[in-house]
Protein backbone atom coordinates (compact mmCIF):
# COMPACT_ATOMS: atom_id res chain seq x y z
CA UNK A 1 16.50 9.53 -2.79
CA UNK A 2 16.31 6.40 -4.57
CA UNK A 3 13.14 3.76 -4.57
CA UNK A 4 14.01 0.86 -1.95
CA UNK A 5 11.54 -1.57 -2.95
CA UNK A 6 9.11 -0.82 -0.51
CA UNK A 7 5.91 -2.67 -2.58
CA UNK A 8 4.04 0.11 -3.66
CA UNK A 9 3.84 1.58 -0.20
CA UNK A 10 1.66 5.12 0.17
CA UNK A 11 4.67 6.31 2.22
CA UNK A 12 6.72 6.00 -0.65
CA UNK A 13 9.97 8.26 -0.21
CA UNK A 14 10.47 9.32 -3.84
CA UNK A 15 8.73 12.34 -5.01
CA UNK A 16 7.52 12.06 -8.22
CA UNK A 17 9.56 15.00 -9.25
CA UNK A 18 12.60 12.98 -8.59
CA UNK A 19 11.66 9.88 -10.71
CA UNK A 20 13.15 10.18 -13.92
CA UNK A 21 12.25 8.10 -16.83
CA UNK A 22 14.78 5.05 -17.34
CA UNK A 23 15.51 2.28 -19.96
CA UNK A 24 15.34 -1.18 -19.57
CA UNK A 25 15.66 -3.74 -21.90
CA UNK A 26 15.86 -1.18 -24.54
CA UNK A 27 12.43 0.02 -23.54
CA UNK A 28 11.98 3.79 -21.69
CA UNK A 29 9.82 2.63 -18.14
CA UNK A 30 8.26 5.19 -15.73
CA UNK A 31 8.09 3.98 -12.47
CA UNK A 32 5.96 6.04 -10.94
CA UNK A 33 3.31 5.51 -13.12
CA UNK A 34 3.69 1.62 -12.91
CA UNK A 35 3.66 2.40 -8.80
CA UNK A 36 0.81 4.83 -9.07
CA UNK A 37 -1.54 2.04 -11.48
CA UNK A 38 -0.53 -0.99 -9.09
CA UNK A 39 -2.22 1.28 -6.15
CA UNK A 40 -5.14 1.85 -8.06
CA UNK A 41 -5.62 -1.25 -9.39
CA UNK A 42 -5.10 -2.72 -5.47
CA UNK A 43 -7.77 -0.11 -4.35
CA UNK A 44 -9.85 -0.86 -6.66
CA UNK A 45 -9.53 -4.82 -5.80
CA UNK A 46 -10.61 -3.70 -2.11
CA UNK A 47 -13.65 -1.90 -3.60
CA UNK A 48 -15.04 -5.20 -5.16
CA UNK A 49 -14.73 -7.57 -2.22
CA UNK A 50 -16.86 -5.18 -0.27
């Protein structure tokens, strides 16, 4: 199963198992740490207008 794009949902469909490291501009990205960190950092952003 591939990531559709779905903005960082919680119901995202890929398993963290099946996210594999890739390059990008020459430059190895993990994607599920850069998915897991935006939903922190959103939580987090919730926590502070309260």
């Amino acid at each position: 199963m591939k990531c559709k794009g779905c903005k960082l949902d919680a119901e995202c469909m890929v398993k963290p198992e099946e996210m594999a490291l890739v390059r990008e501009d020459g430059k190895i990205v993990d994607k599920w740490a850069i998915r897991t960190t935006e939903m922190i950092a959103r939580e987090l952003e919730k926590l502070k207008a309260i």
